[in-house]
PDB file of N, CA and C in Angstrom:
ATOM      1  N   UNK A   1     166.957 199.133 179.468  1.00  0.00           N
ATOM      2  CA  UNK A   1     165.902 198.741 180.385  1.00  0.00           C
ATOM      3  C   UNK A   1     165.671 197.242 180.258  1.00  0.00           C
ATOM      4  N   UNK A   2     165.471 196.634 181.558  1.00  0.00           N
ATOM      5  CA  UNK A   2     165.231 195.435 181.413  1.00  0.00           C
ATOM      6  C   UNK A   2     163.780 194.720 181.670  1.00  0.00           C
ATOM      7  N   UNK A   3     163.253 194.083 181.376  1.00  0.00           N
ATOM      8  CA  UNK A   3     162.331 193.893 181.850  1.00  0.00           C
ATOM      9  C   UNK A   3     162.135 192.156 182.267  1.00  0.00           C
ATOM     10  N   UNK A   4     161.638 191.663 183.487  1.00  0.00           N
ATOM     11  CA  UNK A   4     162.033 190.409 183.664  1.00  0.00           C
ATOM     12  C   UNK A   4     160.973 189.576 184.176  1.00  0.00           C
ATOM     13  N   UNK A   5     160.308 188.192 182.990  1.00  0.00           N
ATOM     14  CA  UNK A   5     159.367 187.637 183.272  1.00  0.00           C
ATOM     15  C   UNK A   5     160.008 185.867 184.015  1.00  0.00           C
ATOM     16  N   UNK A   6     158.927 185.308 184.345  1.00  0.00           N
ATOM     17  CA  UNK A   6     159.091 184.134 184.572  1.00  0.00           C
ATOM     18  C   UNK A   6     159.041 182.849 183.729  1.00  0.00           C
ATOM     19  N   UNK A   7     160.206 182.052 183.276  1.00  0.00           N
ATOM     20  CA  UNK A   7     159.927 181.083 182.412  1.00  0.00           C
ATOM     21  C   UNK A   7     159.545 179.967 182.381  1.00  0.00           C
ATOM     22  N   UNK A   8     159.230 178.990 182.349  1.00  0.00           N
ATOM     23  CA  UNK A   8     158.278 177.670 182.403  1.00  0.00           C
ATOM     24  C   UNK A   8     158.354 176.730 184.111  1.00  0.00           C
ATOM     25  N   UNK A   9     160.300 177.310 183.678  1.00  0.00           N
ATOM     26  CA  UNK A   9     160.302 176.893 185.227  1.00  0.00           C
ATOM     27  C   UNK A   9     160.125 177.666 186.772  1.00  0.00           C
ATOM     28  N   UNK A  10     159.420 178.985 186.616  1.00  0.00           N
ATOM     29  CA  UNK A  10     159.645 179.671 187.371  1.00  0.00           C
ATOM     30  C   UNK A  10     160.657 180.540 187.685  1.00  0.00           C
ATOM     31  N   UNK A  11     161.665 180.438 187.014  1.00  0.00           N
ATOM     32  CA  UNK A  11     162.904 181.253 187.272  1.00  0.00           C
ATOM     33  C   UNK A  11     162.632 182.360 186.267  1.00  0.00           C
ATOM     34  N   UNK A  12     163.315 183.649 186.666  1.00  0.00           N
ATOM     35  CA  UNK A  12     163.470 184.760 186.128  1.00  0.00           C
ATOM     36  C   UNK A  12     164.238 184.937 184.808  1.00  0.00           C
ATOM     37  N   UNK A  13     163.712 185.359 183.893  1.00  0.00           N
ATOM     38  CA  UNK A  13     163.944 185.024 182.127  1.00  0.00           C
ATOM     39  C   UNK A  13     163.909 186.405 181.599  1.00  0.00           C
ATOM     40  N   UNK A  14     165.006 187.140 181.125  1.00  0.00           N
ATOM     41  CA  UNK A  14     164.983 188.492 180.702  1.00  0.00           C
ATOM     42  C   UNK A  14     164.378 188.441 178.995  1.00  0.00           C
ATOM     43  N   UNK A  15     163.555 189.464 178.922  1.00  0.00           N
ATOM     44  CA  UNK A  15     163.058 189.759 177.513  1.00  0.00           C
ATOM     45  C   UNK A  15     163.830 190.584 176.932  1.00  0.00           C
ATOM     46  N   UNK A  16     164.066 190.428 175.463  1.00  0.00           N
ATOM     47  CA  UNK A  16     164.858 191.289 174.697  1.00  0.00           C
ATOM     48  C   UNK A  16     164.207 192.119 174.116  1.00  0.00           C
ATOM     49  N   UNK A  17     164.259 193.463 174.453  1.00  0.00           N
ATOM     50  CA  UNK A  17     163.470 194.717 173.850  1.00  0.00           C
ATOM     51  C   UNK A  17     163.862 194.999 172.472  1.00  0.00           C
ATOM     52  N   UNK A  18     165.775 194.843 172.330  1.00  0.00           N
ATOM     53  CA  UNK A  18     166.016 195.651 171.453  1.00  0.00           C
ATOM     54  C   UNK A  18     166.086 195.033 170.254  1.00  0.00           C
ATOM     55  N   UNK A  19     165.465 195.236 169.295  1.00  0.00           N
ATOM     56  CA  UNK A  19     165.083 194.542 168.285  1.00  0.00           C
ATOM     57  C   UNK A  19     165.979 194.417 167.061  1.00  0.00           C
ATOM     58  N   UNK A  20     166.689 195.819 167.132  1.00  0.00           N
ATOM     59  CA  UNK A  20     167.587 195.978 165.850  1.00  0.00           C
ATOM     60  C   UNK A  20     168.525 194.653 165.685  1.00  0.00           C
ATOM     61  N   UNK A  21     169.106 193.618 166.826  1.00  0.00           N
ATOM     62  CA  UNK A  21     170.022 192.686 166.971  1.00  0.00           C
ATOM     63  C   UNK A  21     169.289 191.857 165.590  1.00  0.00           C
ATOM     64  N   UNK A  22     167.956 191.350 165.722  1.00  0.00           N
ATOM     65  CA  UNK A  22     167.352 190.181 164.719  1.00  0.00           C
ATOM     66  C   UNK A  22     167.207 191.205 163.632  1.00  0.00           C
ATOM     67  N   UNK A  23     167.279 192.116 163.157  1.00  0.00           N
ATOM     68  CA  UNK A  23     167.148 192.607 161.209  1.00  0.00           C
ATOM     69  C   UNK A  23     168.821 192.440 160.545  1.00  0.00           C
ATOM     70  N   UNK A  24     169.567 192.040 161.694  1.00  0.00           N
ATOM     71  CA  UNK A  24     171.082 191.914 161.411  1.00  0.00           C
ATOM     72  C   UNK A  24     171.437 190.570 160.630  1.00  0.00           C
ATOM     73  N   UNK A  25     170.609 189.959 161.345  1.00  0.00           N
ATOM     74  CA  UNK A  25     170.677 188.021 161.076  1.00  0.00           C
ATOM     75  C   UNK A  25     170.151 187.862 159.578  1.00  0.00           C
ATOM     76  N   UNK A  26     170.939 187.266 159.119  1.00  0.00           N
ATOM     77  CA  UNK A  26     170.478 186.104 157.385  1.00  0.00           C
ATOM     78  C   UNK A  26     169.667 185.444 157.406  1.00  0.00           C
ATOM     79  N   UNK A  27     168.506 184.960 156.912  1.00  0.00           N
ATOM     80  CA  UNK A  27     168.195 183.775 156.395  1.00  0.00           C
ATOM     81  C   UNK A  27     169.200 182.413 156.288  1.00  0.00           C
ATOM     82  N   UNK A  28     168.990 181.451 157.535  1.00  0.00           N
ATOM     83  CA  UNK A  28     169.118 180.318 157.041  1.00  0.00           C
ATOM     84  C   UNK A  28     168.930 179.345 155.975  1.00  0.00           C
ATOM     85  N   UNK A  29     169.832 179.007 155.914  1.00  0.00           N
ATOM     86  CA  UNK A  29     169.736 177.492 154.324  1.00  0.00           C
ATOM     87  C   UNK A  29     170.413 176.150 155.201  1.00  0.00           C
ATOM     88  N   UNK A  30     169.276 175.129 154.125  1.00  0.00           N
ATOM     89  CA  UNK A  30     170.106 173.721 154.631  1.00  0.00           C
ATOM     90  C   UNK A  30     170.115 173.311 153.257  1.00  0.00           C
ATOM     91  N   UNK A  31     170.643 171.943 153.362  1.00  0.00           N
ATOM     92  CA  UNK A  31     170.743 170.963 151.827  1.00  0.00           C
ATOM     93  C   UNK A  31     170.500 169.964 152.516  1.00  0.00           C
ATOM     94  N   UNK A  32     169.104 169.384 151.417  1.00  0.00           N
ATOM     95  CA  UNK A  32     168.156 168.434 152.009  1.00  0.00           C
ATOM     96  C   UNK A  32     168.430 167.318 151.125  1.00  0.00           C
ATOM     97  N   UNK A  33     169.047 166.222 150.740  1.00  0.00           N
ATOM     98  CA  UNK A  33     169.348 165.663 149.883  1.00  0.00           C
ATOM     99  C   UNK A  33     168.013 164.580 149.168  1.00  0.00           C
ATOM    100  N   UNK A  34     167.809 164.263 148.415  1.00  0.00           N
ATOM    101  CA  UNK A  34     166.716 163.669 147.653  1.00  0.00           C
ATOM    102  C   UNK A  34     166.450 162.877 148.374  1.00  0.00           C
ATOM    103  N   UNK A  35     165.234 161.651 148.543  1.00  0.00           N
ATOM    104  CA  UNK A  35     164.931 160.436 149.178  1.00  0.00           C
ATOM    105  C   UNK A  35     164.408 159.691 148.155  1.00  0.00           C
ATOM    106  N   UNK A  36     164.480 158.979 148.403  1.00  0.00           N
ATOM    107  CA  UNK A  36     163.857 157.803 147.047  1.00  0.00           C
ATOM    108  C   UNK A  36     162.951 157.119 147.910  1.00  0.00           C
ATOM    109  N   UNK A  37     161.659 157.093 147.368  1.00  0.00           N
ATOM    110  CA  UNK A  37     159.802 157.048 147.695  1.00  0.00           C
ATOM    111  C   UNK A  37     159.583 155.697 148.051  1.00  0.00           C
ATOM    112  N   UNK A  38     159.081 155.799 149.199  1.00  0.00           N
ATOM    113  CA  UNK A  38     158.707 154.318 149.546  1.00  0.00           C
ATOM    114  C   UNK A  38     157.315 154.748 150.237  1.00  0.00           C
ATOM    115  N   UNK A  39     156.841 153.308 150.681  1.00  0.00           N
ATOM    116  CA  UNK A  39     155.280 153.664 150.426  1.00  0.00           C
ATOM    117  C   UNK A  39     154.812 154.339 152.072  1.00  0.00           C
ATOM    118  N   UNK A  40     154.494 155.198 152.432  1.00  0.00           N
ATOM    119  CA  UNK A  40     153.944 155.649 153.744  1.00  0.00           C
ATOM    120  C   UNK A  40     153.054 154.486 154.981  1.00  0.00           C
ATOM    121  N   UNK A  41     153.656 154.385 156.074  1.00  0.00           N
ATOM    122  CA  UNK A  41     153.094 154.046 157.023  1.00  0.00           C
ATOM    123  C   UNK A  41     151.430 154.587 157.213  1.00  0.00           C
ATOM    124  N   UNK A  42     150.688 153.233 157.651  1.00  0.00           N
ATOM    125  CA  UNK A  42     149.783 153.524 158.200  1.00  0.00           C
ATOM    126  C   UNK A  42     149.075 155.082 159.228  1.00  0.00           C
ATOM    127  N   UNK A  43     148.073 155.845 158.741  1.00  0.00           N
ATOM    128  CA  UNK A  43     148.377 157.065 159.088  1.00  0.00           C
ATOM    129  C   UNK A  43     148.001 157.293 160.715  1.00  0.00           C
ATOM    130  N   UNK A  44     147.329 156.202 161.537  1.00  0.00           N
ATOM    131  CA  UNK A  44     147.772 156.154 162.585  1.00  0.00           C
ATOM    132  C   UNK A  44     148.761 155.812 163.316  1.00  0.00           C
ATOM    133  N   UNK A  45     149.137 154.891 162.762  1.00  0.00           N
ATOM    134  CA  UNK A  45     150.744 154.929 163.102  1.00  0.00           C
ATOM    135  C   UNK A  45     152.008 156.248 163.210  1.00  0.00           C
ATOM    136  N   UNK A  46     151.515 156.941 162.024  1.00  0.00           N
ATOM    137  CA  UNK A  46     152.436 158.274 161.299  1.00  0.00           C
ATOM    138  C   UNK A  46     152.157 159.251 162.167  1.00  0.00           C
ATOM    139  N   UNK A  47     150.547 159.115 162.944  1.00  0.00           N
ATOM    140  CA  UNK A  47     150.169 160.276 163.800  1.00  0.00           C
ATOM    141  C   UNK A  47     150.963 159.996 165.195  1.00  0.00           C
ATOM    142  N   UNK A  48     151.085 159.130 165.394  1.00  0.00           N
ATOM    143  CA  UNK A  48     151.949 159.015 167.324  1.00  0.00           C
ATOM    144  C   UNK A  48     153.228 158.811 166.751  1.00  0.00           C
ATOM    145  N   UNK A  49     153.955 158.357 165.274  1.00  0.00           N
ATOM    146  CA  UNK A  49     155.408 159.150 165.164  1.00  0.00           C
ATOM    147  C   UNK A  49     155.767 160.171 165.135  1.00  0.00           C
ATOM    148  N   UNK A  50     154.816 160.975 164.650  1.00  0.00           N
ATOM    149  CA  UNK A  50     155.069 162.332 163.633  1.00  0.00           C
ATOM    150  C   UNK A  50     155.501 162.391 162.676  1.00  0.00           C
ATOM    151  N   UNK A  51     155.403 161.187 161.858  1.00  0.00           N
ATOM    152  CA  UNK A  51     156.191 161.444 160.216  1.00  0.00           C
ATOM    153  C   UNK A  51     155.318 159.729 159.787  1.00  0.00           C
ATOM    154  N   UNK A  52     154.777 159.983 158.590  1.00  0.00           N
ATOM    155  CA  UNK A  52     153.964 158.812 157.803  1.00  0.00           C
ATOM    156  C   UNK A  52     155.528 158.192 157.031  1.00  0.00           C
ATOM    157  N   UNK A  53     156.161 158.532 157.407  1.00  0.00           N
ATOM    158  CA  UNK A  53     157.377 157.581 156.248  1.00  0.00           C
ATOM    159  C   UNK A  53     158.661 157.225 157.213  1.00  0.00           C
ATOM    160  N   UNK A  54     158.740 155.628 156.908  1.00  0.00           N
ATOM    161  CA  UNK A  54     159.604 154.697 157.861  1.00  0.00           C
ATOM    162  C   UNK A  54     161.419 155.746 157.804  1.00  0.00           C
ATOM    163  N   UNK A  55     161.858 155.974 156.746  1.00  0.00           N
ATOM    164  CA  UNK A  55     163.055 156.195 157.179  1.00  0.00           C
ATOM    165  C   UNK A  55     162.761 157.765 157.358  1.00  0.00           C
ATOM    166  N   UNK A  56     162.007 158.497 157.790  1.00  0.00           N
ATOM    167  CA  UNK A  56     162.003 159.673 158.790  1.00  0.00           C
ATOM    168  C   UNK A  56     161.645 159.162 160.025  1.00  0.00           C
ATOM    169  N   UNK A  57     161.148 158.308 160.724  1.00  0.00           N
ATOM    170  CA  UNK A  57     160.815 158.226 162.048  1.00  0.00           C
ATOM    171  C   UNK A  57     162.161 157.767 162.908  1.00  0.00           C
ATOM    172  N   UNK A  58     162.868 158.628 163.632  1.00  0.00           N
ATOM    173  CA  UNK A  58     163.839 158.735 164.150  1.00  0.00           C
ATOM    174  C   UNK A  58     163.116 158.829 165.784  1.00  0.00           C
ATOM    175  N   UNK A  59     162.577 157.537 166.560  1.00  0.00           N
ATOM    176  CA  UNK A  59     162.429 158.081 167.959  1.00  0.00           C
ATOM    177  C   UNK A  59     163.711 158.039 168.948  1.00  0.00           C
ATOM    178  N   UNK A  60     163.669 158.673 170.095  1.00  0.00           N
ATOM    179  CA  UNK A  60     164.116 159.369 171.078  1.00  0.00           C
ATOM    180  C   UNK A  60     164.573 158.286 172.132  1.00  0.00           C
ATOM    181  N   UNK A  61     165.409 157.939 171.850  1.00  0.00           N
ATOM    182  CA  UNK A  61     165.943 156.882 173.332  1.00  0.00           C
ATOM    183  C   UNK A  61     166.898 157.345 173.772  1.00  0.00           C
ATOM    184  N   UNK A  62     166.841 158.022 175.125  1.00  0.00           N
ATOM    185  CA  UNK A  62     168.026 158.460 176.457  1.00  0.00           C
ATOM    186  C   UNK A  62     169.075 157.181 176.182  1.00  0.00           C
TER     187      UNK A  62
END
């Protein structure tokens, strides 16, 4: 059975009923390698990056 809602864009987006597919799946892992501490950005600044520390702020240029 299908059942079929609308997704952000208006187009028709099928829901997945059957559940057994996701108890199949693992737990993901990553390897996060150490950082060596430097001092945190200003925390308004950190709030319109999303990250208080200079070498995490990675913004978004097309």
């Amino acid at each position: 059975m299908q059942n079929n809602i609308q997704n952000d864009y208006g187009l028709p987006s099928e829901v997945c009923t059957n559940l057994s597919t996701h108890r199949r799946q693992v737990v993901g892992m990553a390897y996060v390698p150490m950082q060596k501490w430097s001092m945190p950005m200003p925390l308004e600044k950190g709030f319109c990056s999303g990250t208080i520390f200079f070498d995490l702020n990675k913004p978004f240029r097309p």
